[in-house]
Protein backbone atom coordinates (compact mmCIF):
# COMPACT_ATOMS: atom_id res chain seq x y z
CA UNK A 1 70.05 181.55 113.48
CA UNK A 2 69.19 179.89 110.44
CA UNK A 3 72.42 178.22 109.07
CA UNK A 4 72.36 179.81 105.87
CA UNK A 5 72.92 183.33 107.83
CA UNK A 6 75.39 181.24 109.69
CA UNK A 7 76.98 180.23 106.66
CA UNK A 8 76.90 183.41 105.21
CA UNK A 9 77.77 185.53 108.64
CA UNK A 10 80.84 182.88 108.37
CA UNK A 11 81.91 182.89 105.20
CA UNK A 12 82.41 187.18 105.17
CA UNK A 13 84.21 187.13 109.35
CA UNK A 14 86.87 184.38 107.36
CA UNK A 15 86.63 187.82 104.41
CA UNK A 16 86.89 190.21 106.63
CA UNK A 17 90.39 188.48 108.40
CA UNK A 18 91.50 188.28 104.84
CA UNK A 19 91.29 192.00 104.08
CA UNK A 20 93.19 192.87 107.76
CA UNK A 21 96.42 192.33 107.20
CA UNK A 22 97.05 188.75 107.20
CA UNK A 23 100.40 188.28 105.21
CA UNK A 24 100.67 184.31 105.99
CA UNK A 25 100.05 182.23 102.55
CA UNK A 26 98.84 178.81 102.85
CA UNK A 27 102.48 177.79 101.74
CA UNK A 28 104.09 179.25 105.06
CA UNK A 29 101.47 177.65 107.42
CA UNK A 30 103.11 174.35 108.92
CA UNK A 31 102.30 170.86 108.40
CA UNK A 32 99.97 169.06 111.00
CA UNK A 33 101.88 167.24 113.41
CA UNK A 34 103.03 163.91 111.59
CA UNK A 35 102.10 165.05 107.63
CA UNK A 36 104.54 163.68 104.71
CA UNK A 37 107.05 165.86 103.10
CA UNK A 38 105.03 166.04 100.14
CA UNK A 39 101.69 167.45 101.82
CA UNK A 40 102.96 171.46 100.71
CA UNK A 41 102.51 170.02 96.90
CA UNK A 42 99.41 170.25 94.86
CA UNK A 43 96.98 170.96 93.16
CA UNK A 44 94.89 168.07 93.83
CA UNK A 45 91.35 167.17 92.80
CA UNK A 46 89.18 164.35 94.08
CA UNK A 47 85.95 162.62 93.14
CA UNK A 48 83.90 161.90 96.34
CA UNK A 49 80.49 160.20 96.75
CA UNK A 50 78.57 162.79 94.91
CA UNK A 51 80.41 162.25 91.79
CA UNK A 52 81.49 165.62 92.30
CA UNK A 53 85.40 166.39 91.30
CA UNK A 54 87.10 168.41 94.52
CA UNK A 55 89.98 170.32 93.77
CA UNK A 56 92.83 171.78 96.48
CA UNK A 57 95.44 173.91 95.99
CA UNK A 58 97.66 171.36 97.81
CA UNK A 59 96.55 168.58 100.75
CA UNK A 60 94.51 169.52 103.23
CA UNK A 61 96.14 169.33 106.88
CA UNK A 62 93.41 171.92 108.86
CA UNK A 63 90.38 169.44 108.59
CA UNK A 64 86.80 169.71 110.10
CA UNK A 65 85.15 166.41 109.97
CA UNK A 66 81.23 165.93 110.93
CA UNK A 67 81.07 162.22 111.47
CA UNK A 68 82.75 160.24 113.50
CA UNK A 69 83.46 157.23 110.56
CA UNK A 70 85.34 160.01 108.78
CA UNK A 71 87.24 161.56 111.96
CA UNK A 72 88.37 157.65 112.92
CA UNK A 73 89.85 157.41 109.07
CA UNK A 74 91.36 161.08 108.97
CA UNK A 75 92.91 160.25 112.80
CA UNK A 76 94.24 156.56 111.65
CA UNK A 77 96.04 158.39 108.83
CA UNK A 78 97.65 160.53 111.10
CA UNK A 79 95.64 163.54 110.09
CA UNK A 80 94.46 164.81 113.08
CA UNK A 81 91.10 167.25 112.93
CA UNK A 82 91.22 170.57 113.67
CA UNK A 83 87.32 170.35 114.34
CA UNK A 84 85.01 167.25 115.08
CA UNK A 85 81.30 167.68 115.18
CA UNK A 86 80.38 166.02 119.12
CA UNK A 87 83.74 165.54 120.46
CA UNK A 88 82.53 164.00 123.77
CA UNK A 89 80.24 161.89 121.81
CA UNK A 90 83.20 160.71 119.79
CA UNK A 91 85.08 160.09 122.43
CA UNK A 92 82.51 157.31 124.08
CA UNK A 93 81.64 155.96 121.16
CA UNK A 94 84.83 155.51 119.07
CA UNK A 95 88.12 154.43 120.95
CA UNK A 96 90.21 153.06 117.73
CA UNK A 97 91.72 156.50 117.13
CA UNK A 98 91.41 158.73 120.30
CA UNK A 99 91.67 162.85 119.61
CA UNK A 100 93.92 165.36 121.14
CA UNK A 101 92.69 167.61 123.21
CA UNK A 102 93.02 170.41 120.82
CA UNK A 103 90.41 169.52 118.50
CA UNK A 104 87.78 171.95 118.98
CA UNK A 105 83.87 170.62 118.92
CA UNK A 106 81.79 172.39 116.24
CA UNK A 107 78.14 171.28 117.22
CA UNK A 108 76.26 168.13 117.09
CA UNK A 109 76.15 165.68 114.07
CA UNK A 110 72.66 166.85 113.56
CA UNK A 111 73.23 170.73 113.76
CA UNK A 112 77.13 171.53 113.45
CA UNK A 113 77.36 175.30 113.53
CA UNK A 114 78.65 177.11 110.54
CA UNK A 115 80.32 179.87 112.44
CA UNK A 116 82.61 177.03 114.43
CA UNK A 117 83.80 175.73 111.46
CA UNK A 118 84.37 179.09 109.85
CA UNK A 119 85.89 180.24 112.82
CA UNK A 120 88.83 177.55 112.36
CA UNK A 121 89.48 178.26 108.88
CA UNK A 122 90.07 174.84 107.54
CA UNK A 123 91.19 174.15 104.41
CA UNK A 124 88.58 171.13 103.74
CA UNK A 125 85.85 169.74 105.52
CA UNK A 126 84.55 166.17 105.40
CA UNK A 127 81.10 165.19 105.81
CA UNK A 128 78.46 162.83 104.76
CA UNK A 129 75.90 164.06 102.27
CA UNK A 130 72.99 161.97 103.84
CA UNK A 131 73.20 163.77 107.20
CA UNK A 132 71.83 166.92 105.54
CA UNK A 133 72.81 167.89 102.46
CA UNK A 134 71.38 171.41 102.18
CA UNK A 135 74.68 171.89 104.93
CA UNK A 136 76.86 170.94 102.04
CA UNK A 137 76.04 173.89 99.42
CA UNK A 138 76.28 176.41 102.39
CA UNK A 139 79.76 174.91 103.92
CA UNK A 140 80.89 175.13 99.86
CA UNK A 141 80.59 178.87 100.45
CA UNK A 142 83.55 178.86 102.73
CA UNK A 143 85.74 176.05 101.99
CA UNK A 144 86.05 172.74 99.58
CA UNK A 145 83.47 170.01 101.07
CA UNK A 146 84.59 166.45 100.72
CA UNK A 147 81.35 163.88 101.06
CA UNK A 148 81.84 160.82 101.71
CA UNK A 149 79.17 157.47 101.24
CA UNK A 150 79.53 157.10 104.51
CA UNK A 151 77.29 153.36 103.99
CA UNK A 152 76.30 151.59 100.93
CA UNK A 153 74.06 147.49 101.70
CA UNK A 154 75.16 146.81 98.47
CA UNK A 155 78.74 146.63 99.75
CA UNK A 156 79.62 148.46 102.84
CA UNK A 157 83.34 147.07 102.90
CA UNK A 158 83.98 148.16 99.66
CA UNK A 159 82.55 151.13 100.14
CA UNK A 160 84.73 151.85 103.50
CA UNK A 161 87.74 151.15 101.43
CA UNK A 162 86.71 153.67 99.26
CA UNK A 163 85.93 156.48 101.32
CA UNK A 164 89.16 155.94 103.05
CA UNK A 165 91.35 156.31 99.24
CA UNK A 166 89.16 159.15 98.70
CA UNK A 167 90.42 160.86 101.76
CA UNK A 168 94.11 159.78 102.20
CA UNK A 169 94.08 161.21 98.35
CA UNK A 170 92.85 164.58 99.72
CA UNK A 171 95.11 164.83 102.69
CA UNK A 172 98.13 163.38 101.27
CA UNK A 173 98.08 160.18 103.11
CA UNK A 174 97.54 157.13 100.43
CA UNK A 175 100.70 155.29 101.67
CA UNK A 176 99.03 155.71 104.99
CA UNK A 177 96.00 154.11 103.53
CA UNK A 178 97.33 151.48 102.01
CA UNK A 179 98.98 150.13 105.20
CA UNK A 180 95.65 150.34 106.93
CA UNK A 181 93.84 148.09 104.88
CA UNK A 182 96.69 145.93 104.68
CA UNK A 183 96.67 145.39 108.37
CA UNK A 184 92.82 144.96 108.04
CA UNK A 185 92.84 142.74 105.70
CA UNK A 186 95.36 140.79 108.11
CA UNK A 187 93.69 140.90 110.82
CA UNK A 188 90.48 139.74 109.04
CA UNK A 189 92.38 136.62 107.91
CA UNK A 190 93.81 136.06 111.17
CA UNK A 191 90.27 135.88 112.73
CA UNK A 192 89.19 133.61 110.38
CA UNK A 193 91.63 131.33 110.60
CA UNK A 194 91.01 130.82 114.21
CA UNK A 195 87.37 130.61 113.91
CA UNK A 196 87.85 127.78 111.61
CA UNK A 197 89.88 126.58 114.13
CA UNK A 198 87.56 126.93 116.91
CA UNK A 199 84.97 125.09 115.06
CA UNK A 200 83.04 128.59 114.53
CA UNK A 201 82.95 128.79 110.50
CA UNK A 202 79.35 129.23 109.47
CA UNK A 203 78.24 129.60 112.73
CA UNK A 204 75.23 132.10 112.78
CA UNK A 205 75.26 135.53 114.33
CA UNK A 206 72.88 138.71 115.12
CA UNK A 207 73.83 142.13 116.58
CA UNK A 208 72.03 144.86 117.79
CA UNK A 209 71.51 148.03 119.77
CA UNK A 210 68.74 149.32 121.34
CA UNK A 211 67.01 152.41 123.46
CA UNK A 212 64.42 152.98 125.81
CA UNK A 213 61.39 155.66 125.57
CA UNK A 214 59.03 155.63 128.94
CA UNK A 215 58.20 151.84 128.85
CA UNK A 216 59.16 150.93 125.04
CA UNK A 217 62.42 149.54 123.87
CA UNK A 218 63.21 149.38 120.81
CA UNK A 219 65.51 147.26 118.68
CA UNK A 220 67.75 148.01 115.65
CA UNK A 221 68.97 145.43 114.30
CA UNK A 222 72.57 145.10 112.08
CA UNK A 223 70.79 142.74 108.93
CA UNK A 224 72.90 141.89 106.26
CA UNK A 225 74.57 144.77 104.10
CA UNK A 226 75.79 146.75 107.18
CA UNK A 227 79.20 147.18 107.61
CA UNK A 228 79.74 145.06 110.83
CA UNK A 229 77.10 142.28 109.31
CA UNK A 230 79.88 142.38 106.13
CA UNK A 231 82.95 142.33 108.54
CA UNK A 232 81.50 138.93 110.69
CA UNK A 233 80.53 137.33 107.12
CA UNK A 234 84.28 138.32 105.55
CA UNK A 235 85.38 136.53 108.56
CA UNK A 236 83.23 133.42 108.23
CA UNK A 237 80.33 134.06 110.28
CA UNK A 238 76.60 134.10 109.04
CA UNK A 239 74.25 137.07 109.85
CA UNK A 240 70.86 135.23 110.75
CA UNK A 241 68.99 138.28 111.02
CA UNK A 242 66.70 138.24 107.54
CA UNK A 243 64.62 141.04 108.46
CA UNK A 244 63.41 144.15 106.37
CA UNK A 245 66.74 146.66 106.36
CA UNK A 246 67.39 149.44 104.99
CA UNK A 247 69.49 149.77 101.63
CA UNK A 248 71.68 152.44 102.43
CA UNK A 249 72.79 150.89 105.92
CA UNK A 250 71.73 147.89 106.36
CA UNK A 251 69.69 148.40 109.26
CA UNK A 252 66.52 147.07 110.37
CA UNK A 253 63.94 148.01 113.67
CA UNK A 254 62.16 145.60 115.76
CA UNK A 255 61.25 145.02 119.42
CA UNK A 256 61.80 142.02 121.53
CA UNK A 257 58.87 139.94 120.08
CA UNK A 258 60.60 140.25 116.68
CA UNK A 259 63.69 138.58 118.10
CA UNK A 260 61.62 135.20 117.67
CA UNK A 261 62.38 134.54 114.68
CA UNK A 262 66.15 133.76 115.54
CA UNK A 263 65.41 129.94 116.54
CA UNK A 264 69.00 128.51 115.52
CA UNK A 265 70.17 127.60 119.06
CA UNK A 266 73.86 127.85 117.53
CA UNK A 267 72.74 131.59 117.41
CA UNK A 268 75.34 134.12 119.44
CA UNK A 269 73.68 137.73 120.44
CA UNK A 270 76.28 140.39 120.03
CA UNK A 271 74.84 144.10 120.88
CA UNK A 272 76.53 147.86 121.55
CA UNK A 273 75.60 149.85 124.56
CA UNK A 274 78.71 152.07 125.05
CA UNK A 275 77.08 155.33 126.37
CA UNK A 276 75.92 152.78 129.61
CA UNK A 277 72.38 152.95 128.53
CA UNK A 278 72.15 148.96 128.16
CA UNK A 279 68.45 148.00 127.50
CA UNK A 280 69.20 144.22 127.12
CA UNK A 281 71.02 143.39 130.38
CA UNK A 282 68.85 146.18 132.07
CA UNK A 283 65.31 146.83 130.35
CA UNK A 284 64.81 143.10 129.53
CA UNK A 285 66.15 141.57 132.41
CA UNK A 286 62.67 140.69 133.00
CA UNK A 287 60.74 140.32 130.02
CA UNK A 288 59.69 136.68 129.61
CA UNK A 289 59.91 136.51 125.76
CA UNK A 290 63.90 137.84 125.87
CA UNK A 291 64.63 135.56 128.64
CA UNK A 292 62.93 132.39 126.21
CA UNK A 293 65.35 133.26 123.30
CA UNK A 294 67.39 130.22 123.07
CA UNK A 295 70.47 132.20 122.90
CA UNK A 296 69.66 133.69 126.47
CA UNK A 297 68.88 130.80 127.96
CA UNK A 298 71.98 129.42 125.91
CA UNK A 299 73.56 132.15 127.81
CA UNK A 300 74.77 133.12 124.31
CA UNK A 301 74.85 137.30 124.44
CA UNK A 302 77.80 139.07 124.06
CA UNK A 303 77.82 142.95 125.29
CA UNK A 304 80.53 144.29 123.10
CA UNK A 305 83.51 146.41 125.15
CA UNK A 306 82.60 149.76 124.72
CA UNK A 307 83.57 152.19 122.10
CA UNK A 308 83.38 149.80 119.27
CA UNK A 309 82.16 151.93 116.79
CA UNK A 310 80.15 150.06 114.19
CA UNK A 311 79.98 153.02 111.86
CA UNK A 312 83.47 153.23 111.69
CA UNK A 313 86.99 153.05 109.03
CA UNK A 314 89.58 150.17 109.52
CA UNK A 315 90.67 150.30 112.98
CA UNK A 316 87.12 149.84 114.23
CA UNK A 317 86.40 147.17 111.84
CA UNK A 318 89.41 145.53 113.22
CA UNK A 319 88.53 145.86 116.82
CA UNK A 320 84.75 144.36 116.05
CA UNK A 321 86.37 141.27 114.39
CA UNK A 322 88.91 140.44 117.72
CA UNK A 323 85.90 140.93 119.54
CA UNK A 324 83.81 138.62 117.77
CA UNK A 325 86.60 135.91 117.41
CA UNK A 326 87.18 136.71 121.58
CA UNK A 327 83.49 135.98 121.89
CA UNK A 328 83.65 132.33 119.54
CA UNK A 329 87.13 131.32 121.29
CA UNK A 330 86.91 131.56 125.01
C-alpha cells in the first residue's frame, strides 16, 4: 500500500476512535514509567533540524522513534518508546540503553509502516528527515513530527548535543539531559587522561565496517567529521583516514587495496561487526594485501564488543571511548 494511503487509512482509524466514545483527555492518561512531575504541563514548542517550530500541548511521554540514535537518547532520558522502527535490529546493534519488551516494532528504518504508528497513538514521533522525508509530511497528518540532524561532518558532537536538548525539551527531560552530557563529558576527560598516560596522545587511528556481496567486500570507512572519528579526536587520538567522506556523515567507501594508504605503523584498526557478519577476521583472513597492512602484521586490529552503536547519543559515545582507551591501555 502506498504510504500515503497508509498515512491517510491511519490518520481517519485514530478519527474514527475519536468519534466512539473515548472520554479519556490527554490530561487523565498517566505518565510513562519514570516521567517528572512536571511532564502534565505545557504547551511546549520546539525548533528541530528543519528549522521548523514544533508545538505540544504538554510533553510528549507516548513516543515512536524511527532511528535507533534517537531511541538510545529518548531511552537514556528515561523516556521509554512506545514504538521503535526494527526493534530486533536495535537490540543487536545498540546495547547502551536496552528496551522493554513492550515497545512495539513499527517496520524497518527504511519502510516504517504508517498504520503501526497510527495504531499506537503517540503523541510525537521522532525521526530523521534524511531517511525519507516525504514520510515526514504524511506522519504530520497524524501527529507532531520531531526531526532530528541525526549527523552533521561539520561537527557531529555538537550536533549530538543538540539533538539530545532538542528532545529532552520535547519530552520534559532537560535535567535529564544535562546530567548525560555531564557524565560524557567526564568520561571523555577521564579517557584522555589515561591515554596521555599510556603514552597514546596523538597516536593515529582508523575504524571501519564492512560487508560482503558474492566475492566483494566492501569497506566504509569512519574519516574525519563522523561522530566516533570526533569522539577518538576529543579524546586525543588522530583519525588517519584522509579519504573522500561524505559531508553529512563523515563517511567514506573503499575496499582492501584502499587501506594502503594507512602506512603509519603506530596505526591501530578499530572496526564494528555486531550482527556476526565480520568480513575482516573472516573474508580477509586470506587476502595478501590485508594481511601486509602494517597494523595486521603489527597485530594492531581491534574488533569492537558488539553493540557499540556508532550512530548513537551519549551513552554510546561513552562506551566507544572506554573501548578505545581499553584497546590503547592493555
Amino acid at each position: 500500500m502506498p504510504l500515503l494511503r497508509r498515512a491517510l487509512t491511519g490518520l481517519i482509524a485514530v478519527l474514527a476512535l475519536a468519534a466512539c466514545g473515548t472520554t479519556e483527555t490527554p490530561a487523565a492518561q498517566p505518565a510513562a514509567a519514570g516521567s517528572p512531575a512536571g511532564a502534565a504541563a505545557g504547551p511546549i514548542t520546539v525548533t528541530d533540524g528543519r528549522g521548523k517550530q514544533v508545538t505540544l500541548d504538554r510533553p510528549a511521554t507516548k513516543v515512536v522513534a524511527l532511528e535507533w540514535g534517537e531511541v538510545e537518547m529518548l531511552v537514556g532520558l528515561g523516556v521509554m518508546p512506545v514504538g521503535v522502527a526494527d526493534v530486533k535490529g536495535y537490540g543487536t546493534w545498540v546495547t547502551a540503553a536496552e528496551l522493554d519488551a513492550s515497545v512495539k516494532d513499527v517496520g524497518t528504518r527504511q519502510e516504517p509502516s504508517v498504520d503501526s504508528i497510527a495504531a499506537l497513538q503517540p503523541d510525537l514521533i521522532v525521526m530523521e528527515e534524511t531517511r525519507d522525508s516525504p514520510l515526514v509530511a504524511q506522519l504530520e497528518k497524524i501527529v507532531p513530527v520531531l526531526v532530528a540532524r541525526g549527523s552533521d561532518a561539520s561537527g557531529n558532537m555538537r550536533r549530538m548535543r543538540d539533538d539530545l536538548t532538542m528532545i529532552a525539551t520535547a519530552v520534559g527531560r532537560t535535567a535529564e539531559a544535562g546530567k548525560l552530557l555531564a557524565d560524557l563529558d567526564a568520561t571523555l576527560a577521564d579517557a584522555r587522561q589515561k591515554l596521555a598516560s599510556a603514552g597514546a596522545a596523538g597516536k593515529p587511528f582508523a575504524m571501519a565496517d564492512g560487508w560482503k556481496e558474492g566475492s566483494t567486500i566492501s569497506i566504509r570507512m569512519f574519516g574525519k567529521g563522523s561522530l566516533v572519528s570526533d569522539v577518538a579526536e576529543q579524546i586525543g587520538l588522530k583519525n588517519a583516514w584522509t579519504g573522500k567522506v561524505d559531508p553529512a556523515w563523515g563517511l567514506g567507501t573503499t575496499d582492501v587495496e584502499g587501506l594502503t594508504p594507512l602506512k603509519d605503523p603506530a596505526t591501530r584498526f578499530f572496526y564494528n561487526a555486531s550482527d556476526g557478519d565480520d568480513v575482516f577476521a573472516d573474508g580477509l583472513a586470506s587476502n595478501a594485501i590485508w594481511k601486509s597492512l602494517p597494523f595486521v602484521q603489527k597485530q594492531q586490529v581491534t574488533k569492537l564488543p558488539g553493540g557499540i552503536w556508532t550512530f548513537g547519543g551519549p551513552l554510546s559515545c561513552a562506551q566507544y571511548a572506554e573501548a578505545l582507551v581499553k584497546a590503547y591501555t592493555a
